[in-house]
PDB file of N, CA and C in Angstrom:
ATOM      1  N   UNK A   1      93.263 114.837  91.482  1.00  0.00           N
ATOM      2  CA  UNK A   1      92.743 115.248  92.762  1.00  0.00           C
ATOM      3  C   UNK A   1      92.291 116.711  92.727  1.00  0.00           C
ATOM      4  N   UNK A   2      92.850 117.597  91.952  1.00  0.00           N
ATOM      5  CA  UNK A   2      92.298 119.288  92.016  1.00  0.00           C
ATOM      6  C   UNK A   2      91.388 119.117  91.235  1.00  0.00           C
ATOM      7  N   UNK A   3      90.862 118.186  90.215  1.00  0.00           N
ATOM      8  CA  UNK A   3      89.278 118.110  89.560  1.00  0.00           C
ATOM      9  C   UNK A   3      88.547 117.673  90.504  1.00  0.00           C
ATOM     10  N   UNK A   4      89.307 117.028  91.398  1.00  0.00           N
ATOM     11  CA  UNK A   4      87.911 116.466  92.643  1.00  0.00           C
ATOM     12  C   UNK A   4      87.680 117.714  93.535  1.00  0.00           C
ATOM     13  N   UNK A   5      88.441 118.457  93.652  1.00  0.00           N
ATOM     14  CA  UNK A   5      88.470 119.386  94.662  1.00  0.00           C
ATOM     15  C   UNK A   5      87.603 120.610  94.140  1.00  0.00           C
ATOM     16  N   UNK A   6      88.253 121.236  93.087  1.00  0.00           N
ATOM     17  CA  UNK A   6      87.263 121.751  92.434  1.00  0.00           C
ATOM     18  C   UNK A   6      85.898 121.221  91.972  1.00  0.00           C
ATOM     19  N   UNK A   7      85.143 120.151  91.506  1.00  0.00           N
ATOM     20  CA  UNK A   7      83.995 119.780  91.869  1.00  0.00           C
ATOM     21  C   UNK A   7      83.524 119.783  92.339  1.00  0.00           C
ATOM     22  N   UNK A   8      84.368 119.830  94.245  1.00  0.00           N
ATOM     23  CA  UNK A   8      83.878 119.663  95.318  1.00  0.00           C
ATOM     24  C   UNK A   8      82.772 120.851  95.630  1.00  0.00           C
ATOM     25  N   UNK A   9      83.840 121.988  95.487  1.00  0.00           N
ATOM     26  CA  UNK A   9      83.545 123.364  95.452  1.00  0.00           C
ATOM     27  C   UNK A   9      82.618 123.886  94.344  1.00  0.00           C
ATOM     28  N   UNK A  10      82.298 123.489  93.068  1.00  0.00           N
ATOM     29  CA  UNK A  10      81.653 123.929  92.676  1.00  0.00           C
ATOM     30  C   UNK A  10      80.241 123.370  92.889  1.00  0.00           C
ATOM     31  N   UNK A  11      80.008 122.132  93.823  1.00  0.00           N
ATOM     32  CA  UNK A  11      78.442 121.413  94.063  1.00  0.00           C
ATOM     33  C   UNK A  11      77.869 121.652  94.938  1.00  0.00           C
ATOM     34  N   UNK A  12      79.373 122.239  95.820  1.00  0.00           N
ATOM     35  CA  UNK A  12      78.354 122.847  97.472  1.00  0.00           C
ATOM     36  C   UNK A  12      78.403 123.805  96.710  1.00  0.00           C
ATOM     37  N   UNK A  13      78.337 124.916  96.317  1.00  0.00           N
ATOM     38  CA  UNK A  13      77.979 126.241  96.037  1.00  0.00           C
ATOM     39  C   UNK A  13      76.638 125.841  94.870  1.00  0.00           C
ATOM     40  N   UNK A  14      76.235 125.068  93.805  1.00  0.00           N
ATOM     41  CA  UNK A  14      74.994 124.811  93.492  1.00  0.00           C
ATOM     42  C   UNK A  14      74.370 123.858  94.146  1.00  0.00           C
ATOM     43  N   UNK A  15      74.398 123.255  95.295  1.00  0.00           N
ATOM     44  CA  UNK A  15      73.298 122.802  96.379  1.00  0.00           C
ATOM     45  C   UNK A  15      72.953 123.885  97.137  1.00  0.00           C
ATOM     46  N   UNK A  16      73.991 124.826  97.297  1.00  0.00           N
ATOM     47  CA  UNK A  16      73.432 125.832  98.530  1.00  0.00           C
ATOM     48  C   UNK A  16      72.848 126.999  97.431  1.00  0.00           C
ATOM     49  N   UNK A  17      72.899 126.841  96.147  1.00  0.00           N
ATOM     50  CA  UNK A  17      71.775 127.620  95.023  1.00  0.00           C
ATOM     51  C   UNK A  17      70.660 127.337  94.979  1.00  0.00           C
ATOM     52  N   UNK A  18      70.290 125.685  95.224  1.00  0.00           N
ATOM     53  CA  UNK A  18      68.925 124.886  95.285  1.00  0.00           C
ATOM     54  C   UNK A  18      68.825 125.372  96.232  1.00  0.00           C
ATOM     55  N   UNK A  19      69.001 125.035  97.461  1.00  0.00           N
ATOM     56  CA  UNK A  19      68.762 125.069  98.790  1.00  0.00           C
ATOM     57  C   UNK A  19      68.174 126.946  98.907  1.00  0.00           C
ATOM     58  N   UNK A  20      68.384 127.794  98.889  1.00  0.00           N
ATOM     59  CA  UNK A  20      68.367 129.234  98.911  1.00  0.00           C
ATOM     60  C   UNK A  20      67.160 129.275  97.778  1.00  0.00           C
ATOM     61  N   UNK A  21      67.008 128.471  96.567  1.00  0.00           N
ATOM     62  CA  UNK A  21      65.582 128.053  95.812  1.00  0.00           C
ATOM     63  C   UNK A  21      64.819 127.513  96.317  1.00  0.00           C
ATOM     64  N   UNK A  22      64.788 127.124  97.765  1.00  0.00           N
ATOM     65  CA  UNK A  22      63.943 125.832  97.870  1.00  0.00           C
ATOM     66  C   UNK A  22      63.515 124.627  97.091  1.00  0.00           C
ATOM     67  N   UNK A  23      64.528 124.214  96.554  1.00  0.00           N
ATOM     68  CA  UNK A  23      64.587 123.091  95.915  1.00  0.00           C
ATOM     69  C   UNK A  23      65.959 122.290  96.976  1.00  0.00           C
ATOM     70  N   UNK A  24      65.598 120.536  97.075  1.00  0.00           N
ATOM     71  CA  UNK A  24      66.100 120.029  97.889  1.00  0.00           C
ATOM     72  C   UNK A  24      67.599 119.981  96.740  1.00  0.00           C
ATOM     73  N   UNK A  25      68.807 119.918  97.934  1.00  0.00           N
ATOM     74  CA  UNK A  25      69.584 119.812  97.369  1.00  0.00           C
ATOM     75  C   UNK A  25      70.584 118.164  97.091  1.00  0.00           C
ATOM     76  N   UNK A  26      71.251 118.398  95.792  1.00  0.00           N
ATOM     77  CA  UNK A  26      71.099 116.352  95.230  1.00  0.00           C
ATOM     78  C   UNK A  26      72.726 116.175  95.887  1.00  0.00           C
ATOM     79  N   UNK A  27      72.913 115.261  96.176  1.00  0.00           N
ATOM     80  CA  UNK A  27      73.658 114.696  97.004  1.00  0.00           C
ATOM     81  C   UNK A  27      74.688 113.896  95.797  1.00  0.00           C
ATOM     82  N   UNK A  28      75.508 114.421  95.112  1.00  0.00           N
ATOM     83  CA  UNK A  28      76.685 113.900  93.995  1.00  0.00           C
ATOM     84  C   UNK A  28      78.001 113.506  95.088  1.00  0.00           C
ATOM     85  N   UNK A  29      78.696 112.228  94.750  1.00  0.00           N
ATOM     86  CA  UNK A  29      79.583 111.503  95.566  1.00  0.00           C
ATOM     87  C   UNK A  29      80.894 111.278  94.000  1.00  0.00           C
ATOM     88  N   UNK A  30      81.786 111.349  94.213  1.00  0.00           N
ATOM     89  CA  UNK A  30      83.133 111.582  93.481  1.00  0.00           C
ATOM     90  C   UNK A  30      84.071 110.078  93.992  1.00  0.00           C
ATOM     91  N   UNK A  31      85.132 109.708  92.625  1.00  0.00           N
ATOM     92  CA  UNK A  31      86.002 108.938  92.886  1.00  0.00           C
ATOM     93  C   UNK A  31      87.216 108.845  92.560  1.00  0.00           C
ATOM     94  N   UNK A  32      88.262 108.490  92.729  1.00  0.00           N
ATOM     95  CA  UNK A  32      89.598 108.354  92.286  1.00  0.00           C
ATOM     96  C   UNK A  32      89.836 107.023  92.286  1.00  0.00           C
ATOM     97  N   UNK A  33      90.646 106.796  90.961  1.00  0.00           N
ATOM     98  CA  UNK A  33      91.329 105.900  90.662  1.00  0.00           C
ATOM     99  C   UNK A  33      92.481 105.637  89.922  1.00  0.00           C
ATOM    100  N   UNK A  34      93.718 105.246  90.087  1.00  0.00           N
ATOM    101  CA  UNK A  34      94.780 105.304  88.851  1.00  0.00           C
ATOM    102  C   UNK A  34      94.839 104.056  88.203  1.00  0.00           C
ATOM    103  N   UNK A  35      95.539 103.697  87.040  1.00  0.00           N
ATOM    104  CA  UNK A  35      96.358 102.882  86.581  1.00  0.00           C
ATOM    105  C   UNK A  35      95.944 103.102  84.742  1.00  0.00           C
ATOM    106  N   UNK A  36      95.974 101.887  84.559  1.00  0.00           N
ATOM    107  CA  UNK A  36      96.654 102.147  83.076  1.00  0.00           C
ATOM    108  C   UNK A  36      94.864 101.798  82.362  1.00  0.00           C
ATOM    109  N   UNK A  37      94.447 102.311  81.459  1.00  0.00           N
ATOM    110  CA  UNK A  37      93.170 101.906  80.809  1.00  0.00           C
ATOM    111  C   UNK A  37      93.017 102.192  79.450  1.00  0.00           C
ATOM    112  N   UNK A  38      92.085 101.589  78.336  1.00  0.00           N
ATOM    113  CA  UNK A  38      91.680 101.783  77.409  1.00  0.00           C
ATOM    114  C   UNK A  38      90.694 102.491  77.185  1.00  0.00           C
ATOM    115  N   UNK A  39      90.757 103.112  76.429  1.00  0.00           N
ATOM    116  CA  UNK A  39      90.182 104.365  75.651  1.00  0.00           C
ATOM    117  C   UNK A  39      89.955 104.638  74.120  1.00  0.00           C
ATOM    118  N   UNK A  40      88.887 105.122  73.949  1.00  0.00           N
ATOM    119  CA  UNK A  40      88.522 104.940  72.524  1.00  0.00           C
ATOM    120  C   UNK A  40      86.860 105.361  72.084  1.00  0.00           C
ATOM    121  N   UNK A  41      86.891 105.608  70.670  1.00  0.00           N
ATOM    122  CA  UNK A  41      85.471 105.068  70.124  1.00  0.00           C
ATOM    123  C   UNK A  41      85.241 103.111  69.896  1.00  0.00           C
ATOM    124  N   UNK A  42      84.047 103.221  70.155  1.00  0.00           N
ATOM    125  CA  UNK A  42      83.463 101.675  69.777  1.00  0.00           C
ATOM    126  C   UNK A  42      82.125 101.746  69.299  1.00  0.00           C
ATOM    127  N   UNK A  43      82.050 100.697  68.240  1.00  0.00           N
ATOM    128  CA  UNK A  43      80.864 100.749  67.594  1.00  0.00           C
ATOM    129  C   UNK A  43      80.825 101.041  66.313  1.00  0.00           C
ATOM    130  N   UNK A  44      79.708 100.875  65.548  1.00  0.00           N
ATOM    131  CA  UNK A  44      79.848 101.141  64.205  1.00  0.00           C
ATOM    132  C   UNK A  44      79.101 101.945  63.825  1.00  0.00           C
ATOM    133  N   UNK A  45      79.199 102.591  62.289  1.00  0.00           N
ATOM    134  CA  UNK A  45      79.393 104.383  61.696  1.00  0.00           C
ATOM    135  C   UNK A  45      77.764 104.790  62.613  1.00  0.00           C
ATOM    136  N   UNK A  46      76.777 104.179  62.579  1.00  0.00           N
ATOM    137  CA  UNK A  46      75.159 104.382  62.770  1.00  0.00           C
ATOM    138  C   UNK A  46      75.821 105.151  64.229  1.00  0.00           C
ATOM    139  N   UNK A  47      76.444 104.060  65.000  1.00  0.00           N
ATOM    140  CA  UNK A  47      75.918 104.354  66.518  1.00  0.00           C
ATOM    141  C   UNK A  47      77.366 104.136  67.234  1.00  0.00           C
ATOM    142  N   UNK A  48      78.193 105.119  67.675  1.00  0.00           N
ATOM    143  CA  UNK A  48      79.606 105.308  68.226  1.00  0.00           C
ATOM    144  C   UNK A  48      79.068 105.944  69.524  1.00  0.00           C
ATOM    145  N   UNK A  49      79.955 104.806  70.273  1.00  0.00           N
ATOM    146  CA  UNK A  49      80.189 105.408  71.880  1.00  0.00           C
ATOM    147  C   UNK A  49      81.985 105.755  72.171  1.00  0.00           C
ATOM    148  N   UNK A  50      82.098 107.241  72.782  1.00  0.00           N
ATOM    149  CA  UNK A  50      83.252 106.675  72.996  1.00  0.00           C
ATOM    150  C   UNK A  50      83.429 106.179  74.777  1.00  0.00           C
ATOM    151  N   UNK A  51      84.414 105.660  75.035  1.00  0.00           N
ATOM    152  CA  UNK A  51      84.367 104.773  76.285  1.00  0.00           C
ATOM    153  C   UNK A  51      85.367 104.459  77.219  1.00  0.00           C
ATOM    154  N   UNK A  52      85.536 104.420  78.143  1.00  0.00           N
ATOM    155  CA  UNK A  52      87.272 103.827  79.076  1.00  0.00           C
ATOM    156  C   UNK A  52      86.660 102.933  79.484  1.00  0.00           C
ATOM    157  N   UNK A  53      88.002 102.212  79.970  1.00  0.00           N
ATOM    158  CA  UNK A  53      87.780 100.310  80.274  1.00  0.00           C
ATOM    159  C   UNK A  53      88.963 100.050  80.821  1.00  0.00           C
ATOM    160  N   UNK A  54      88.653  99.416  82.124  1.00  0.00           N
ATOM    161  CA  UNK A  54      89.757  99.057  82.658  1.00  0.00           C
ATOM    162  C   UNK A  54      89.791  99.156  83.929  1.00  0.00           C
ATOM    163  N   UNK A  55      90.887  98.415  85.008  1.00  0.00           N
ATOM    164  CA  UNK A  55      90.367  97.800  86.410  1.00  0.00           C
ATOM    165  C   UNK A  55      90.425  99.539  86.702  1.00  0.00           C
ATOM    166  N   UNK A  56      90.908 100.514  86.919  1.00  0.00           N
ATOM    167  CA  UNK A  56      91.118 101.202  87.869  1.00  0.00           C
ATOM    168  C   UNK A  56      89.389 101.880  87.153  1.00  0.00           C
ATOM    169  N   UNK A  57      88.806 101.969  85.798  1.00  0.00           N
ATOM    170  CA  UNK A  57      87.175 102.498  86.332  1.00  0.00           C
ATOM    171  C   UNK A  57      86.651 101.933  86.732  1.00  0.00           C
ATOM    172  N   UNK A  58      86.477 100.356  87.201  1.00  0.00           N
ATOM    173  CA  UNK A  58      85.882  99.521  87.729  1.00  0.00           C
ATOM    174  C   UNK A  58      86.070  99.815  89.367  1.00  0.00           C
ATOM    175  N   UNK A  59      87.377 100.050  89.325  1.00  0.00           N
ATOM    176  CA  UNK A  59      87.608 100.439  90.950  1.00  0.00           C
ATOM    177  C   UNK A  59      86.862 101.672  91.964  1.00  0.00           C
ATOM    178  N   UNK A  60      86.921 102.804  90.596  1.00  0.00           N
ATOM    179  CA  UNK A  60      86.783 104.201  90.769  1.00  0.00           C
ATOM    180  C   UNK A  60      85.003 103.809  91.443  1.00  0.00           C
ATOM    181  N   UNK A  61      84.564 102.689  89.891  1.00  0.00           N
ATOM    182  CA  UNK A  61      83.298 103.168  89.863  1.00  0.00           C
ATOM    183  C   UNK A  61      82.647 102.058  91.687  1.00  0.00           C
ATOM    184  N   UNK A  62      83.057 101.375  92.202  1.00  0.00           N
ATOM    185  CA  UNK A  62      82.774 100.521  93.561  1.00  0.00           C
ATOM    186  C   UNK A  62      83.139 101.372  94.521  1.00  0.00           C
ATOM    187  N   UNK A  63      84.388 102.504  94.324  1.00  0.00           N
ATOM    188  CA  UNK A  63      84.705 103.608  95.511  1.00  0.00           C
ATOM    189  C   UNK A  63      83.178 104.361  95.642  1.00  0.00           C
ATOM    190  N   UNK A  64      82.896 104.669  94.232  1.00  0.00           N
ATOM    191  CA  UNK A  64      81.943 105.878  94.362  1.00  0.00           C
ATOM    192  C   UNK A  64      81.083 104.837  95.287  1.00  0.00           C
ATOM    193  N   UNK A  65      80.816 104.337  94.885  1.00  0.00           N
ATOM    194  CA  UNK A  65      79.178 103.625  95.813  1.00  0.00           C
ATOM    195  C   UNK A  65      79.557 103.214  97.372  1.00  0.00           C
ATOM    196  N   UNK A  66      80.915 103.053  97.506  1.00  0.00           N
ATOM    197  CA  UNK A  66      81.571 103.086  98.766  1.00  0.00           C
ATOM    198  C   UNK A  66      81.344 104.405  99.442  1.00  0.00           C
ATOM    199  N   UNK A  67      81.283 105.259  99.119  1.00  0.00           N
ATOM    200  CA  UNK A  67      80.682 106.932  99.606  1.00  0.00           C
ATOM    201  C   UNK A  67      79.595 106.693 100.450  1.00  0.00           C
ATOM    202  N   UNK A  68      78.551 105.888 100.141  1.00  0.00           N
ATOM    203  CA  UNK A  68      77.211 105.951 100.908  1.00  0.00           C
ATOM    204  C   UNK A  68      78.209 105.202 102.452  1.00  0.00           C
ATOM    205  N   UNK A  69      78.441 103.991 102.320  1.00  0.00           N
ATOM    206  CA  UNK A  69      78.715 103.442 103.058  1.00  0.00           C
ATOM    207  C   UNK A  69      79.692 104.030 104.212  1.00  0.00           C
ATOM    208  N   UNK A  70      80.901 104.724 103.854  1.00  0.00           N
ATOM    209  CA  UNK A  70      81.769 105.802 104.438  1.00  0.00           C
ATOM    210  C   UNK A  70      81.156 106.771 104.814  1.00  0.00           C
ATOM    211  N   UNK A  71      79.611 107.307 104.831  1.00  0.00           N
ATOM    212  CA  UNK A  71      79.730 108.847 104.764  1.00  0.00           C
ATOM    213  C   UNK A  71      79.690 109.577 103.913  1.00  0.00           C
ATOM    214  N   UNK A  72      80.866 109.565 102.832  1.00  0.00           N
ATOM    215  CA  UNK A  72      81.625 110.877 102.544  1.00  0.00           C
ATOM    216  C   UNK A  72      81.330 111.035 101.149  1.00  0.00           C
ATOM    217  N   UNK A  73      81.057 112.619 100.669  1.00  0.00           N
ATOM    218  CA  UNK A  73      81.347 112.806  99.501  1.00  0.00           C
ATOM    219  C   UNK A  73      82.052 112.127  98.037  1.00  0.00           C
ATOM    220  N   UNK A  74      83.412 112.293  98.653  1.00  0.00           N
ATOM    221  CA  UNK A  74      84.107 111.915  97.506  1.00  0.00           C
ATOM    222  C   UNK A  74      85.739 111.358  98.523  1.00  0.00           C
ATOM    223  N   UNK A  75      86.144 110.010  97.914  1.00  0.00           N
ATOM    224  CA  UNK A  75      86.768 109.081  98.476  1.00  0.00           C
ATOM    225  C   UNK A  75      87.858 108.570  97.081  1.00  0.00           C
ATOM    226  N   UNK A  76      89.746 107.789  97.191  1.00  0.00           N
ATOM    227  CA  UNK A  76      90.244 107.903  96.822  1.00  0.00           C
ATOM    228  C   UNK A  76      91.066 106.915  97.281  1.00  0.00           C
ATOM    229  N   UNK A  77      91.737 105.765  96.388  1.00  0.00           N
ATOM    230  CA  UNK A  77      92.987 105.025  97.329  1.00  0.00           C
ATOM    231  C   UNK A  77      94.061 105.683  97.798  1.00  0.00           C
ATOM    232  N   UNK A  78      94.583 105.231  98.985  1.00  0.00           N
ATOM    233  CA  UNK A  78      95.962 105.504  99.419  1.00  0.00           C
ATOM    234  C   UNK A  78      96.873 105.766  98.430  1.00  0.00           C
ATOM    235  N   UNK A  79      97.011 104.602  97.524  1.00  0.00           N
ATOM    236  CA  UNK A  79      97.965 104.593  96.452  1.00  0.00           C
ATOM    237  C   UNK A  79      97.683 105.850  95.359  1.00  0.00           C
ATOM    238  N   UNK A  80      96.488 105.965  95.275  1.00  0.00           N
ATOM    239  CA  UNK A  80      96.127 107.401  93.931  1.00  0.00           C
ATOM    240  C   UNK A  80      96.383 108.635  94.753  1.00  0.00           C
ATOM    241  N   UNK A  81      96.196 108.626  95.981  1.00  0.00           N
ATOM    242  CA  UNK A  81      96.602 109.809  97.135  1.00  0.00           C
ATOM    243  C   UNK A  81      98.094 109.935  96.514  1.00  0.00           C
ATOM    244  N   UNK A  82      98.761 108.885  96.742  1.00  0.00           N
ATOM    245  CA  UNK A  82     100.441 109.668  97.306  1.00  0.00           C
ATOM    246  C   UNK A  82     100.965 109.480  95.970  1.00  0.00           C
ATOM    247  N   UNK A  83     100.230 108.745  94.652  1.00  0.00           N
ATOM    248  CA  UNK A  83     100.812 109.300  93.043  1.00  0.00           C
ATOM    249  C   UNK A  83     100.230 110.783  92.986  1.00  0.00           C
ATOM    250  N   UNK A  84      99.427 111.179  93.319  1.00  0.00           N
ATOM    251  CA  UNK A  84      98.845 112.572  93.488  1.00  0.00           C
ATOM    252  C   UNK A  84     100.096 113.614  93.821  1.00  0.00           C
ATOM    253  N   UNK A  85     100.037 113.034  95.154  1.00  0.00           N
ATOM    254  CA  UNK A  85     101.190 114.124  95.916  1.00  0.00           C
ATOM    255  C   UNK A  85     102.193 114.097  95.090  1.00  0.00           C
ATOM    256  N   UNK A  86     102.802 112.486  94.912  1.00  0.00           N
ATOM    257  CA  UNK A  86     104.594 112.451  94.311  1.00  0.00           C
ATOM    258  C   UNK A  86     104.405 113.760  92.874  1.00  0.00           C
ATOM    259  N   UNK A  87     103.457 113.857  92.193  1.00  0.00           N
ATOM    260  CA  UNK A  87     103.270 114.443  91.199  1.00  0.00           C
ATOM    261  C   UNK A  87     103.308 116.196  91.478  1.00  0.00           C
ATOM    262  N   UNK A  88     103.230 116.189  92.658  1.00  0.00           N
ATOM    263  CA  UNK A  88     103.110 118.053  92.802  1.00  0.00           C
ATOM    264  C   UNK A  88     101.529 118.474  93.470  1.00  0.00           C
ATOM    265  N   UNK A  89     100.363 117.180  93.722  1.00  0.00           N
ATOM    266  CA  UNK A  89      99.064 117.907  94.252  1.00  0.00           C
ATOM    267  C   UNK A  89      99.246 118.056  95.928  1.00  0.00           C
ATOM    268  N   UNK A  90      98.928 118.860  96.268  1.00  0.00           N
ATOM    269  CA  UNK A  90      99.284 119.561  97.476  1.00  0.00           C
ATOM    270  C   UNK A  90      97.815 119.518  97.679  1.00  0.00           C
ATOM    271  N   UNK A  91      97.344 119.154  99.019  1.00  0.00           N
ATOM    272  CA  UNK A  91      95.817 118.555  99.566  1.00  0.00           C
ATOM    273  C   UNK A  91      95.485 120.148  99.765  1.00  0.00           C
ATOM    274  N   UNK A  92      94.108 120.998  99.521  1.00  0.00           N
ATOM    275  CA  UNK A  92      93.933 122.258 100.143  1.00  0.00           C
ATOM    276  C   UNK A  92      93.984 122.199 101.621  1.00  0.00           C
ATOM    277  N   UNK A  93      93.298 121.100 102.270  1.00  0.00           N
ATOM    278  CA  UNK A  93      93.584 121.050 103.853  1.00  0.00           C
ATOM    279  C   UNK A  93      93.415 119.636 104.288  1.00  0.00           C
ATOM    280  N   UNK A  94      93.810 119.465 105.392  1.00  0.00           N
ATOM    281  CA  UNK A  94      94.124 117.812 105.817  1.00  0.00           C
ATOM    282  C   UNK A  94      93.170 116.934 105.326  1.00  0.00           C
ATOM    283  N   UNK A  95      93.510 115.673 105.392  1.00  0.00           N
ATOM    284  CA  UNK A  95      93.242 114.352 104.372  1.00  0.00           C
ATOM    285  C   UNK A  95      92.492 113.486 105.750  1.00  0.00           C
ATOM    286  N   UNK A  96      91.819 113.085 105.844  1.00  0.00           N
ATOM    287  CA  UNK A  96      91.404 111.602 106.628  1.00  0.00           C
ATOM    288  C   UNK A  96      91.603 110.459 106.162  1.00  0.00           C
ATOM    289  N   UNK A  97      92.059 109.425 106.787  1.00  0.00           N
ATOM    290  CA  UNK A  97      92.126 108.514 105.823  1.00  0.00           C
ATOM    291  C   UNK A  97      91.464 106.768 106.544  1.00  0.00           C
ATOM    292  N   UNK A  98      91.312 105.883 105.998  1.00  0.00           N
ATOM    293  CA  UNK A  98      89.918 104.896 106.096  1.00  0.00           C
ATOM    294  C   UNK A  98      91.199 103.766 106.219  1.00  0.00           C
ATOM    295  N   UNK A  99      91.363 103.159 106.983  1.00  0.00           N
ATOM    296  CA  UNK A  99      92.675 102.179 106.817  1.00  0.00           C
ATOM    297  C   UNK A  99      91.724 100.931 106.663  1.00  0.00           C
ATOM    298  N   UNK A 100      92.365 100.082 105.584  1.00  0.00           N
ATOM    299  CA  UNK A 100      92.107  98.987 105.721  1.00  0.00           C
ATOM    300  C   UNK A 100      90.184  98.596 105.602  1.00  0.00           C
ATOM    301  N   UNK A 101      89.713  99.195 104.513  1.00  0.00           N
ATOM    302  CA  UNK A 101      88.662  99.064 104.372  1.00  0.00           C
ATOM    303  C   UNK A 101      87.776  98.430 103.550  1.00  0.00           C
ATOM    304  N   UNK A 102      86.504  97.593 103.853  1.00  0.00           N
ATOM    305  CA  UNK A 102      86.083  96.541 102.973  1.00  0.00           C
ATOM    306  C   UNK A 102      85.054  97.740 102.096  1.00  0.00           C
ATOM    307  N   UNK A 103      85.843  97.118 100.332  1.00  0.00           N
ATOM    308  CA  UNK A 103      84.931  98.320  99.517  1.00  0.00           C
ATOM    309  C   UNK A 103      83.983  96.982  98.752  1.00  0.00           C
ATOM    310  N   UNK A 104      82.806  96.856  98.538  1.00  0.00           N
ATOM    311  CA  UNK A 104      82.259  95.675  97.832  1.00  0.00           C
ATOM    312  C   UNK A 104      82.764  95.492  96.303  1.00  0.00           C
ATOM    313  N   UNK A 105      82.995  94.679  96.256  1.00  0.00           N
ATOM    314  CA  UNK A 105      83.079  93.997  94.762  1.00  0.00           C
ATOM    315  C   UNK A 105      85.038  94.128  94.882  1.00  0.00           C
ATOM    316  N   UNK A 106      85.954  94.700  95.975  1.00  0.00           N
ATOM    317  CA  UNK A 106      87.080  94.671  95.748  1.00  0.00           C
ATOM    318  C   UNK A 106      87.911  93.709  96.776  1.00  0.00           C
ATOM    319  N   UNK A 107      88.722  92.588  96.201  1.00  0.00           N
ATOM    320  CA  UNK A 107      88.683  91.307  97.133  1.00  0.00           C
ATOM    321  C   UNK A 107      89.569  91.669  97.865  1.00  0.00           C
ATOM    322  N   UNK A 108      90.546  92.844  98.636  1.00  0.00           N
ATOM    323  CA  UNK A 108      91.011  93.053  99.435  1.00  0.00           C
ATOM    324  C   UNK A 108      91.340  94.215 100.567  1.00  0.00           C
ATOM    325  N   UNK A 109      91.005  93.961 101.692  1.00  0.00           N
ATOM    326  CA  UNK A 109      90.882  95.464 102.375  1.00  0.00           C
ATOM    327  C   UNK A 109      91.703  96.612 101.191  1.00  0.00           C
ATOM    328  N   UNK A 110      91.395  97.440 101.467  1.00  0.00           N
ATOM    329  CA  UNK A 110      91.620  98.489 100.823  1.00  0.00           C
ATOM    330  C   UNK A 110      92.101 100.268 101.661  1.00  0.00           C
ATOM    331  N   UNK A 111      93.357 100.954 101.773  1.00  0.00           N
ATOM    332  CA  UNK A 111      93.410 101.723 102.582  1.00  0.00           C
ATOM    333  C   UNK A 111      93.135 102.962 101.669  1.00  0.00           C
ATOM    334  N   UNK A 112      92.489 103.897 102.293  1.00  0.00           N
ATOM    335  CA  UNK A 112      91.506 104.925 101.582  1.00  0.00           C
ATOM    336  C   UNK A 112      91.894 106.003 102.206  1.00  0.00           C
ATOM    337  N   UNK A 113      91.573 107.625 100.913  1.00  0.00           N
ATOM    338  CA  UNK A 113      91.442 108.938 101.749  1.00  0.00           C
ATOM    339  C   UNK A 113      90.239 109.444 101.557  1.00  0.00           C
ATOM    340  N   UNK A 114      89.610 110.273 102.211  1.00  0.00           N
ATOM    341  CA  UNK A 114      88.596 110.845 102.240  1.00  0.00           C
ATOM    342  C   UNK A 114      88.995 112.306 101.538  1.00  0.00           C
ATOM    343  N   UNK A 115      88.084 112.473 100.506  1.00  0.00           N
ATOM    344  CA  UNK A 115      88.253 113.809  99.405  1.00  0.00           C
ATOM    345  C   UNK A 115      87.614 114.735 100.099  1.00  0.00           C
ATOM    346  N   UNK A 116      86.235 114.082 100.517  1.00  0.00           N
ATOM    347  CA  UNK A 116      85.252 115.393 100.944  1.00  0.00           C
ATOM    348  C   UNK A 116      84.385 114.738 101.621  1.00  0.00           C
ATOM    349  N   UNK A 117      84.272 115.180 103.127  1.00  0.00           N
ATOM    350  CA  UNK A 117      82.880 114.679 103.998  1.00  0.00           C
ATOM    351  C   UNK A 117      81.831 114.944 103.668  1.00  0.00           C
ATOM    352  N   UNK A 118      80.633 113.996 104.086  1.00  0.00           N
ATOM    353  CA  UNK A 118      79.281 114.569 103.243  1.00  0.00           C
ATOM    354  C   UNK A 118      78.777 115.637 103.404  1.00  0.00           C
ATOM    355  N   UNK A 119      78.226 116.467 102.523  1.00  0.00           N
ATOM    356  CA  UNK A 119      77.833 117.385 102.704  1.00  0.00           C
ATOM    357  C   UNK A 119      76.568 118.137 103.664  1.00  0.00           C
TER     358      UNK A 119
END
C-alpha cells in the first residue's frame, strides 16, 4: 500500500508537470492484490520473459479496470486493506470504502477500499 501511495504522489506531481507544459495530462489507475503467486523466468535461451501468475494478478489486474467504473484512481480489497494494516501500513489519511461491489470477471460481490480518487 505505501508503493501505491507513493505512486500516487509521484503522478499527480508529473500530470500537473504536463499540465503546466500544456500537454494533456494521462490518467494512470493502480491496484492491489494479495495472496500467494508464481514467479519466474519462462521461455527459452533466444527469448526469456520473466513473469507472475496467479489468482491475486488476475484479481489486481480486473480491480485496475474496475477504476474506470468506480471513479477512482487506484482501488484495493478489503482483505489486502486490513493484511496491510495487520502488517504496520498506517493509511496517510482516511480510506473510503465500496461495500459489496460487482468487479467484472470476479464471481462474487467484492468489498473494496479506495487508494486514490480520480484525479
Amino acid at each position: 500500500m505505501r508503493t501505491v501511495d507513493e505512486l500516487i504522489f509521484v503522478t499527480e506531481a508529473w500530470r500537473e508537470e504536463r499540465r503546466s507544459a500544456g500537454q494533456p495530462p494521462l490518467d494512470i489507475g493502480f491496484a492491489v492484490a494479495t495472496g500467494p503467486v508464481v514467479f519466474g523466468a519462462v521461455g527459452d535461451p533466444n527469448r526469456r520473459e520473466y513473469t507472475v501468475t496467479g489468482d491475486p494478478v488476475s484479481l489486481a489486474a480486473k480491480l485496475e479496470k474496475h477504476n474506470k467504473i468506480a471513479g477512482v484512481a487506484a482501488i484495493t480489497t478489503a482483505e489486502a486493506f486490513d493484511t496491510a494494516r495487520s502488517q504496520g501500513y498506517v493509511p496517510p489519511q482516511p480510506r473510503r470504502s465500496l461495500e459489496k461491489s460487482d468487479v467484472g470477471g470476479v464471481e462474487f460481490a467484492t468489498d473494496l477500499i479506495v487508494l486514490a480518487d480520480r484525479y
